[in-house]
PDB file of N, CA and C in Angstrom:
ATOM      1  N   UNK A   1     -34.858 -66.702 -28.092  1.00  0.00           N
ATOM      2  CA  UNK A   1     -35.739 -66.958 -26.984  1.00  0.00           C
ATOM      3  C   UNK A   1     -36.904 -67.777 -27.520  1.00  0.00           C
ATOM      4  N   UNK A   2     -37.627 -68.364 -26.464  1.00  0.00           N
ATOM      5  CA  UNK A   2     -38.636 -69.407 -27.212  1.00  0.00           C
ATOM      6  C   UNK A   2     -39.720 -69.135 -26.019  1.00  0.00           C
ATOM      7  N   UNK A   3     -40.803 -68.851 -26.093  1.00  0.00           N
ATOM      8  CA  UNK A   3     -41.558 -68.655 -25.087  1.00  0.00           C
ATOM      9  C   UNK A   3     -42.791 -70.241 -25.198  1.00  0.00           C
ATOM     10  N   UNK A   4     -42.905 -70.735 -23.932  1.00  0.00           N
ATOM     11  CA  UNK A   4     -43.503 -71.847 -23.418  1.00  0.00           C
ATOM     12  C   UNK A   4     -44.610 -71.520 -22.950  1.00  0.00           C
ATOM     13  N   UNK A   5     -45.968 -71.951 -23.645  1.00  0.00           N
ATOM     14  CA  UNK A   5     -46.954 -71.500 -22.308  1.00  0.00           C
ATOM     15  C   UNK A   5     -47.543 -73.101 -21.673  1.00  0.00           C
ATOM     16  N   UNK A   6     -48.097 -73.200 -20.878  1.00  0.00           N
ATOM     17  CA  UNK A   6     -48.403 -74.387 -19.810  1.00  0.00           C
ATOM     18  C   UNK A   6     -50.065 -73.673 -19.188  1.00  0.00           C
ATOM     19  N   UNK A   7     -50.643 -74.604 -18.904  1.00  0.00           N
ATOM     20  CA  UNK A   7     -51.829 -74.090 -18.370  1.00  0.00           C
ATOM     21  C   UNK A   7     -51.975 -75.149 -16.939  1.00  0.00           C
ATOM     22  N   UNK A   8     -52.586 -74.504 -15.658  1.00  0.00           N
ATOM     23  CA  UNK A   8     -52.204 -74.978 -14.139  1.00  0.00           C
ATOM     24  C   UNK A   8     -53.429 -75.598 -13.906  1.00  0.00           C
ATOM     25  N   UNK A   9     -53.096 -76.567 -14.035  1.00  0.00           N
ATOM     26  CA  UNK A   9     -54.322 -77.729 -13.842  1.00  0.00           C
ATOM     27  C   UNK A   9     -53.899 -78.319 -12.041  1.00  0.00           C
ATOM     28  N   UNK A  10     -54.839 -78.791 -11.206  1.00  0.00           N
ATOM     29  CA  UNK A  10     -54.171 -78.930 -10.049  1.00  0.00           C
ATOM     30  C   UNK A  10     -53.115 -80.694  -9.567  1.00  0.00           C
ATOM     31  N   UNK A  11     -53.429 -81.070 -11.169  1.00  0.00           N
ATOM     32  CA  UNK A  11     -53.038 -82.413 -10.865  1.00  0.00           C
ATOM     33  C   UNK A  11     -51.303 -82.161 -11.474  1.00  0.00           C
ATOM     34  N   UNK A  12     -51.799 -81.472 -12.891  1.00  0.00           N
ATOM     35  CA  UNK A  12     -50.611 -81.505 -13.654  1.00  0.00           C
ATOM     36  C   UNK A  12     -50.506 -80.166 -14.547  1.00  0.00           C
ATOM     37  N   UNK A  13     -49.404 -79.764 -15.274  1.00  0.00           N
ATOM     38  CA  UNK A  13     -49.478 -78.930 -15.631  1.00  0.00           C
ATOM     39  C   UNK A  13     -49.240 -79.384 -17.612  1.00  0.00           C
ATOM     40  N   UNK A  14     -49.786 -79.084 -18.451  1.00  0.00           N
ATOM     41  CA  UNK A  14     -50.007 -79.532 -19.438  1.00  0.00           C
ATOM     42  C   UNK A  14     -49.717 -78.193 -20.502  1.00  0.00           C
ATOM     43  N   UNK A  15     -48.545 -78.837 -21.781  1.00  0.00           N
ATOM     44  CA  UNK A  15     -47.693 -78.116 -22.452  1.00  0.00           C
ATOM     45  C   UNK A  15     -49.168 -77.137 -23.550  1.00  0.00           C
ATOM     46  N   UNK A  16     -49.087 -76.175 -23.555  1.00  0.00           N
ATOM     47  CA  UNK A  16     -50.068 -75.534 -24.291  1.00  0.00           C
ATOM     48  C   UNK A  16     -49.841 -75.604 -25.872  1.00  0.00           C
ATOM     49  N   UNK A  17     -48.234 -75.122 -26.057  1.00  0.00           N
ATOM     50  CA  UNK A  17     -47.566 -74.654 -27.261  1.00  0.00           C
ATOM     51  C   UNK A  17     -46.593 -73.730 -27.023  1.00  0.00           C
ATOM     52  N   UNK A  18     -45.384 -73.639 -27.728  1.00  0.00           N
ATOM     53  CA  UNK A  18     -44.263 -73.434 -27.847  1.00  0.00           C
ATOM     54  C   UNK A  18     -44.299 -72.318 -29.327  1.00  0.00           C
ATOM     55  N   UNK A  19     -43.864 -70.748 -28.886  1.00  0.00           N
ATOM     56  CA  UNK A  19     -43.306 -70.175 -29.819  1.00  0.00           C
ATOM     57  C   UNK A  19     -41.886 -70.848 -30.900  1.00  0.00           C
ATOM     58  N   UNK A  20     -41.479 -70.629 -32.160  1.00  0.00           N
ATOM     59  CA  UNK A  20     -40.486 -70.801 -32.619  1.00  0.00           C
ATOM     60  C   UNK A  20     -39.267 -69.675 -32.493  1.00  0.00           C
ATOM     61  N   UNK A  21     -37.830 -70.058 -32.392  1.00  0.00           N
ATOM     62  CA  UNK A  21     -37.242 -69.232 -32.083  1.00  0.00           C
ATOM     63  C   UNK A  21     -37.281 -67.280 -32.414  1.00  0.00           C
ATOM     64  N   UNK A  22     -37.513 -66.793 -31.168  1.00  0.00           N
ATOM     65  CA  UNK A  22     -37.596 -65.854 -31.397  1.00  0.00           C
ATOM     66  C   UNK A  22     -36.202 -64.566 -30.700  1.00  0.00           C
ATOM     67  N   UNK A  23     -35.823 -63.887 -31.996  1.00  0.00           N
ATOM     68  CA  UNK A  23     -34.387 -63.096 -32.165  1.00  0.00           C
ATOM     69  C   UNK A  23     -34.760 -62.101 -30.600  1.00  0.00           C
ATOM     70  N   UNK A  24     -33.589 -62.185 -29.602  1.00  0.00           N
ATOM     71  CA  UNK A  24     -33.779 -60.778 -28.402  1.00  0.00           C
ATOM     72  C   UNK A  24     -34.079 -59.574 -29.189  1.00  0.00           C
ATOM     73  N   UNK A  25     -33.457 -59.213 -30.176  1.00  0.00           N
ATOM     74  CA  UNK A  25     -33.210 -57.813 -31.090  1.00  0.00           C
ATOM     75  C   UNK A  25     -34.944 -57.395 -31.132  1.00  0.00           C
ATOM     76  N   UNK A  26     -35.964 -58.445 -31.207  1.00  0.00           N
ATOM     77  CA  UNK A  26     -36.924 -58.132 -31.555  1.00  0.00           C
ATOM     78  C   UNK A  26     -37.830 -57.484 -30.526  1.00  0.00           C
ATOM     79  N   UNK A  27     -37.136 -57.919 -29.054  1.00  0.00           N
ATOM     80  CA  UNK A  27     -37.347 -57.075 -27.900  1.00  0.00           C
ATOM     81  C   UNK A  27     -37.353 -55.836 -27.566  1.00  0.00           C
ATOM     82  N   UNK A  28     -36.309 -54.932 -28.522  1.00  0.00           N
ATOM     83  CA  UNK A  28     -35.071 -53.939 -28.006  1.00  0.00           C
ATOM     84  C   UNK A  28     -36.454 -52.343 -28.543  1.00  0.00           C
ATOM     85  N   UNK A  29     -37.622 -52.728 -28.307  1.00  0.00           N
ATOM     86  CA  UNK A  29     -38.197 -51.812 -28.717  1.00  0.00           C
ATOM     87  C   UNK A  29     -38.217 -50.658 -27.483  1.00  0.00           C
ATOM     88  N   UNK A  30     -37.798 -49.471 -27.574  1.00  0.00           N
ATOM     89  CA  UNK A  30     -37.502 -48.328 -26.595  1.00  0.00           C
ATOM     90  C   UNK A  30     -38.810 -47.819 -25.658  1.00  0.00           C
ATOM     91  N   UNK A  31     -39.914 -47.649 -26.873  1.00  0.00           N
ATOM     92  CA  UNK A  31     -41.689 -47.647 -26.902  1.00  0.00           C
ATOM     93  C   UNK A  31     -42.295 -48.628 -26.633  1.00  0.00           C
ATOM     94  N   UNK A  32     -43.422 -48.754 -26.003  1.00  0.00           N
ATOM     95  CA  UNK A  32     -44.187 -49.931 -25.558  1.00  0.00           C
ATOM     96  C   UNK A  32     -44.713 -50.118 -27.076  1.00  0.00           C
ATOM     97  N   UNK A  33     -44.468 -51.568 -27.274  1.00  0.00           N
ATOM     98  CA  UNK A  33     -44.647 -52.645 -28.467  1.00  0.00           C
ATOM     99  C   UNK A  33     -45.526 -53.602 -28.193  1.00  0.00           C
ATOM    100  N   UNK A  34     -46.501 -54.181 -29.103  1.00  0.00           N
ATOM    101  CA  UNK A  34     -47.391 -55.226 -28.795  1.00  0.00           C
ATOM    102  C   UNK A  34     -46.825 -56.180 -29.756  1.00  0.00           C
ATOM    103  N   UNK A  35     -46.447 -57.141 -29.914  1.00  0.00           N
ATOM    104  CA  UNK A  35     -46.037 -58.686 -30.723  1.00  0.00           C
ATOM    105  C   UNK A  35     -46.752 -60.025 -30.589  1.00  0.00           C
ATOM    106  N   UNK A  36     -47.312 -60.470 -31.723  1.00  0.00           N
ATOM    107  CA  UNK A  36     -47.859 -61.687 -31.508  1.00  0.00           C
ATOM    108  C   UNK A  36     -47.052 -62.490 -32.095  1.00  0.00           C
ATOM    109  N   UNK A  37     -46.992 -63.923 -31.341  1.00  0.00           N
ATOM    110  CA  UNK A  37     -46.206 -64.544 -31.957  1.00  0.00           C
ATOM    111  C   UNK A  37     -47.277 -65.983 -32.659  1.00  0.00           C
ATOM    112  N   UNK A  38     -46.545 -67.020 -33.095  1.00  0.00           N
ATOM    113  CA  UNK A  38     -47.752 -68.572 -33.450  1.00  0.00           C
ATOM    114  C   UNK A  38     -47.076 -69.353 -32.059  1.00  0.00           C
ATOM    115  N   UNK A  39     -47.474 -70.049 -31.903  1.00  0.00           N
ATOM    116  CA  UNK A  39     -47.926 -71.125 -30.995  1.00  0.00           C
ATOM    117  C   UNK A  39     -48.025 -72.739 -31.772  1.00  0.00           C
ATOM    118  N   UNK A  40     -46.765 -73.294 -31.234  1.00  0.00           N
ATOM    119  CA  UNK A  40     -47.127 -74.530 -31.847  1.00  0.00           C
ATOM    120  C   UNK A  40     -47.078 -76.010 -30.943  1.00  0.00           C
ATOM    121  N   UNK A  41     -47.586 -77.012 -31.226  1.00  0.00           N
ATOM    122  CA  UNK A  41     -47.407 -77.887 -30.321  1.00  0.00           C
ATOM    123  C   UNK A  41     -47.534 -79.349 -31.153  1.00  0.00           C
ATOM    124  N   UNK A  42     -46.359 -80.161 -31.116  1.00  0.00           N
ATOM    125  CA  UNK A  42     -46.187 -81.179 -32.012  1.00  0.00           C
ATOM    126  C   UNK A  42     -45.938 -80.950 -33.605  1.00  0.00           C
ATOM    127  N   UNK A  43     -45.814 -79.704 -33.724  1.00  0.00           N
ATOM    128  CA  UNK A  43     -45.636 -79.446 -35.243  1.00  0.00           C
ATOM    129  C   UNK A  43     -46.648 -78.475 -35.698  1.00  0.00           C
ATOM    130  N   UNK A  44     -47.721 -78.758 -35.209  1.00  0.00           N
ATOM    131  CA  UNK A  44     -49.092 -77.845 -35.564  1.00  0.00           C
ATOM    132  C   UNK A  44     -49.540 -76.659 -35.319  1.00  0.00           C
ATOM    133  N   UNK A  45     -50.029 -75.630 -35.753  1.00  0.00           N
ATOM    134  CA  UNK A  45     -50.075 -74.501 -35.006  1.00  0.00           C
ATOM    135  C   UNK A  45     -51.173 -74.653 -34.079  1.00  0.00           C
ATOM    136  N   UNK A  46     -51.190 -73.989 -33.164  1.00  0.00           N
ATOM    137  CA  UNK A  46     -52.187 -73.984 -32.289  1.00  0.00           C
ATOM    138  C   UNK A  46     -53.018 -72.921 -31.914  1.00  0.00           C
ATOM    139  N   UNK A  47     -52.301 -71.684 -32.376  1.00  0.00           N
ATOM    140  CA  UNK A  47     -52.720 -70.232 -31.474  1.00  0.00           C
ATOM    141  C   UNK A  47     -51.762 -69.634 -31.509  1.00  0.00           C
ATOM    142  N   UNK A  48     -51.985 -68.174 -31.314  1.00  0.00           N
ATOM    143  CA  UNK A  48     -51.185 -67.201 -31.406  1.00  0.00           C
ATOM    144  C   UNK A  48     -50.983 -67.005 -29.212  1.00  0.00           C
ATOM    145  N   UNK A  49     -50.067 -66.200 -28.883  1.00  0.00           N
ATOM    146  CA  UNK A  49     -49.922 -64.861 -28.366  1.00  0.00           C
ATOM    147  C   UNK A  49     -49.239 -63.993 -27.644  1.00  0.00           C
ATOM    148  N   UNK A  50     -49.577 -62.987 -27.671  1.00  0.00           N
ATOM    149  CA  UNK A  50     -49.423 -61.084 -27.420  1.00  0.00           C
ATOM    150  C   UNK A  50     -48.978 -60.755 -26.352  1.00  0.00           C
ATOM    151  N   UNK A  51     -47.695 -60.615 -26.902  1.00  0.00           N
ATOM    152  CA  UNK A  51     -47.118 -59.757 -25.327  1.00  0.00           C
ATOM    153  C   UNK A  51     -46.481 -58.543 -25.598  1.00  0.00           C
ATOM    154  N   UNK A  52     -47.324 -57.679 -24.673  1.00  0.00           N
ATOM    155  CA  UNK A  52     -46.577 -55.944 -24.906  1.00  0.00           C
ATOM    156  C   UNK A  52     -45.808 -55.838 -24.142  1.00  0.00           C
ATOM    157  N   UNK A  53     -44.655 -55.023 -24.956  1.00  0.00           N
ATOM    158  CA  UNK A  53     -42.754 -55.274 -24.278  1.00  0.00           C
ATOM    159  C   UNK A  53     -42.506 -53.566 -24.437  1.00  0.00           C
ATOM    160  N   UNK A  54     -41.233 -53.535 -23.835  1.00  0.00           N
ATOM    161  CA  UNK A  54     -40.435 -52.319 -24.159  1.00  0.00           C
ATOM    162  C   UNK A  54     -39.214 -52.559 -23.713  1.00  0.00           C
ATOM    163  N   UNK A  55     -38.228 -52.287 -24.121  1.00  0.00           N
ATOM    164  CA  UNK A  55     -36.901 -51.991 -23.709  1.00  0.00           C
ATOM    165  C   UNK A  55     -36.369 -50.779 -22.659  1.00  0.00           C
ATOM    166  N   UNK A  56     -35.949 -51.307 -21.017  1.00  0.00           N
ATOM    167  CA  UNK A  56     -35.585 -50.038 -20.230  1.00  0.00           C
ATOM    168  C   UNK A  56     -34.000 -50.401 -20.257  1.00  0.00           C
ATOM    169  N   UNK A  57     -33.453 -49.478 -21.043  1.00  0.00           N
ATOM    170  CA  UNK A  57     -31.813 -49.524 -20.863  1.00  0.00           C
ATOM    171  C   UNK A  57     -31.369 -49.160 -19.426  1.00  0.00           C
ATOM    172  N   UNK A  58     -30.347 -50.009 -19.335  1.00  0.00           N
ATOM    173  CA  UNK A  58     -29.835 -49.789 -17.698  1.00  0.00           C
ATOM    174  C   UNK A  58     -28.748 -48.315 -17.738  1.00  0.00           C
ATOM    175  N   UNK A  59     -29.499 -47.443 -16.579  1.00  0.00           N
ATOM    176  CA  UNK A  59     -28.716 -46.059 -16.653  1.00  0.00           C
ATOM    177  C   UNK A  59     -27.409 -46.082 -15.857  1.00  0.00           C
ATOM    178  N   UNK A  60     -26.306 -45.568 -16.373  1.00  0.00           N
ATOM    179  CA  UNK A  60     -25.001 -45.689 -16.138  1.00  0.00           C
ATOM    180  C   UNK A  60     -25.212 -44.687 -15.030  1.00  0.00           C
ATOM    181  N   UNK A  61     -24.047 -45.355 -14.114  1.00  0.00           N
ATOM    182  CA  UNK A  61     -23.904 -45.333 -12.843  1.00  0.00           C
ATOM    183  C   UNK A  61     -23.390 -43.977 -12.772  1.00  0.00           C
ATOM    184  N   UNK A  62     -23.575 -42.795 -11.525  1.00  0.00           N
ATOM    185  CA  UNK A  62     -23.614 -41.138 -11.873  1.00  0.00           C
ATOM    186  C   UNK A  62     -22.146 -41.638 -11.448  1.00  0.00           C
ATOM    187  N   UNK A  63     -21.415 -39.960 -12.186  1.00  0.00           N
ATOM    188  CA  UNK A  63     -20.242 -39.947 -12.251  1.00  0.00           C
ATOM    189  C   UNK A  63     -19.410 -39.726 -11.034  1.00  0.00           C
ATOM    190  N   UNK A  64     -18.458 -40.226 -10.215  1.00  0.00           N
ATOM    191  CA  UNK A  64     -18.202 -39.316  -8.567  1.00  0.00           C
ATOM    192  C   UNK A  64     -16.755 -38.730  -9.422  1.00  0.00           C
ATOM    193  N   UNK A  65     -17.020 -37.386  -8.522  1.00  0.00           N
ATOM    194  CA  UNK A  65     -15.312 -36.510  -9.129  1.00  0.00           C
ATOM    195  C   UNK A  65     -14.620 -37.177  -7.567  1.00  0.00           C
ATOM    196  N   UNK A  66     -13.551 -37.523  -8.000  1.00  0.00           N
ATOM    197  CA  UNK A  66     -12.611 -37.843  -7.278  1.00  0.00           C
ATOM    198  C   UNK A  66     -11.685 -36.457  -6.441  1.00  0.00           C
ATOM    199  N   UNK A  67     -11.668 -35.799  -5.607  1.00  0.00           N
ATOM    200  CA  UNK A  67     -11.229 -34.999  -4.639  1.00  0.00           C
ATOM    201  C   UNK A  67      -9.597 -35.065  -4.216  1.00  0.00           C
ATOM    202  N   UNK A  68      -8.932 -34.323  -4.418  1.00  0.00           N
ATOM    203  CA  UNK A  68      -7.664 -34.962  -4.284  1.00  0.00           C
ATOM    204  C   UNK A  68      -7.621 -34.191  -2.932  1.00  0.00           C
ATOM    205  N   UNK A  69      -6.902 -35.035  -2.142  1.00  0.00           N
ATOM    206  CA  UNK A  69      -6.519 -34.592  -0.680  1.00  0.00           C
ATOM    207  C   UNK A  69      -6.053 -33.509  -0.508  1.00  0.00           C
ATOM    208  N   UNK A  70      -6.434 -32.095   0.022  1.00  0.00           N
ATOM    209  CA  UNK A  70      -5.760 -31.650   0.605  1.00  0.00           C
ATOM    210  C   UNK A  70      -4.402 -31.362   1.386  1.00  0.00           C
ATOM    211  N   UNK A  71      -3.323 -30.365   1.764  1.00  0.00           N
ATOM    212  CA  UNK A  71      -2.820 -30.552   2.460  1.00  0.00           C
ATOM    213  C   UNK A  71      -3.149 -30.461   3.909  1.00  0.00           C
ATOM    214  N   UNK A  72      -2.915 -30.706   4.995  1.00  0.00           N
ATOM    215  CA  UNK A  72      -2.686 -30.357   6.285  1.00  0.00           C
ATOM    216  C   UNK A  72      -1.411 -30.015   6.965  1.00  0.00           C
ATOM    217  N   UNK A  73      -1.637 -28.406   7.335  1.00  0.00           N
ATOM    218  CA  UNK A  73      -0.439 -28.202   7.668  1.00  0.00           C
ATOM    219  C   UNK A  73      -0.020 -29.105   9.432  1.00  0.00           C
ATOM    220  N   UNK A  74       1.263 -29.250   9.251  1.00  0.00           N
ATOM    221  CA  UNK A  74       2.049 -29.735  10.359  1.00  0.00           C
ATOM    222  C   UNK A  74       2.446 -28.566  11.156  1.00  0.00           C
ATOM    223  N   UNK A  75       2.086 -28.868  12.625  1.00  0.00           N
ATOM    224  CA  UNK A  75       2.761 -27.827  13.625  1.00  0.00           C
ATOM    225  C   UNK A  75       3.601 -28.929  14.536  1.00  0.00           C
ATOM    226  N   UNK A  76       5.049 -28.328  14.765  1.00  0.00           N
ATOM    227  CA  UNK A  76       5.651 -29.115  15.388  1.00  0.00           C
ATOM    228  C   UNK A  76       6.058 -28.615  16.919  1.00  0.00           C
ATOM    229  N   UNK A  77       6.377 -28.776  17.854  1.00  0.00           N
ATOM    230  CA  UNK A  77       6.251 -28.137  19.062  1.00  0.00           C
ATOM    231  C   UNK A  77       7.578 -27.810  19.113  1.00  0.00           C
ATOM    232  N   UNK A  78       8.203 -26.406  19.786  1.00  0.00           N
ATOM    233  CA  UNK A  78       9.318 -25.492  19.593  1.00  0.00           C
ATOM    234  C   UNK A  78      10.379 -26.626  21.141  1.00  0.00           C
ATOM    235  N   UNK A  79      11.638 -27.030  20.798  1.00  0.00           N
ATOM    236  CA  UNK A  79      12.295 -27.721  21.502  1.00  0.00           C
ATOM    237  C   UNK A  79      13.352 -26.084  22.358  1.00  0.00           C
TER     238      UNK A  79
END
């Protein structure tokens, strides 16, 4: 992942600096995590920054018990 920041100017929006590649794995923190990263723009550093993350694993879907049909009894009418 590479995080981009831009700052909102009303004419234009103008490149701030660009993190260097950064691994998802470094995301996968369970606990709220604070990470700074560098900031670069044209080669140069520019600035750092800080974003506090955590990892919410997606909870598996609840289990359904499957019910097997019943019988129903048949009444047939006496001929």
């Amino acid at each position: 992942m590479i995080l981009r920041v831009v700052d909102e100017d009303i004419i234009n929006h103008d490149s701030v600096g660009e993190t260097q590649l950064i691994p998802i794995k470094d995301f996968a923190a369970t606990t709220l995590k604070t990470s700074t990263f560098k900031l670069f723009l044209k080669g140069k550093e520019v600035g750092t920054v800080q974003i506090e993350h955590h990892y919410v694993p997606k909870k598996p879907a609840p289990k359904v018990e499957e019910k097997k049909p019943e019988p129903v009894p048949v009444v047939l009418p006496e001929i």
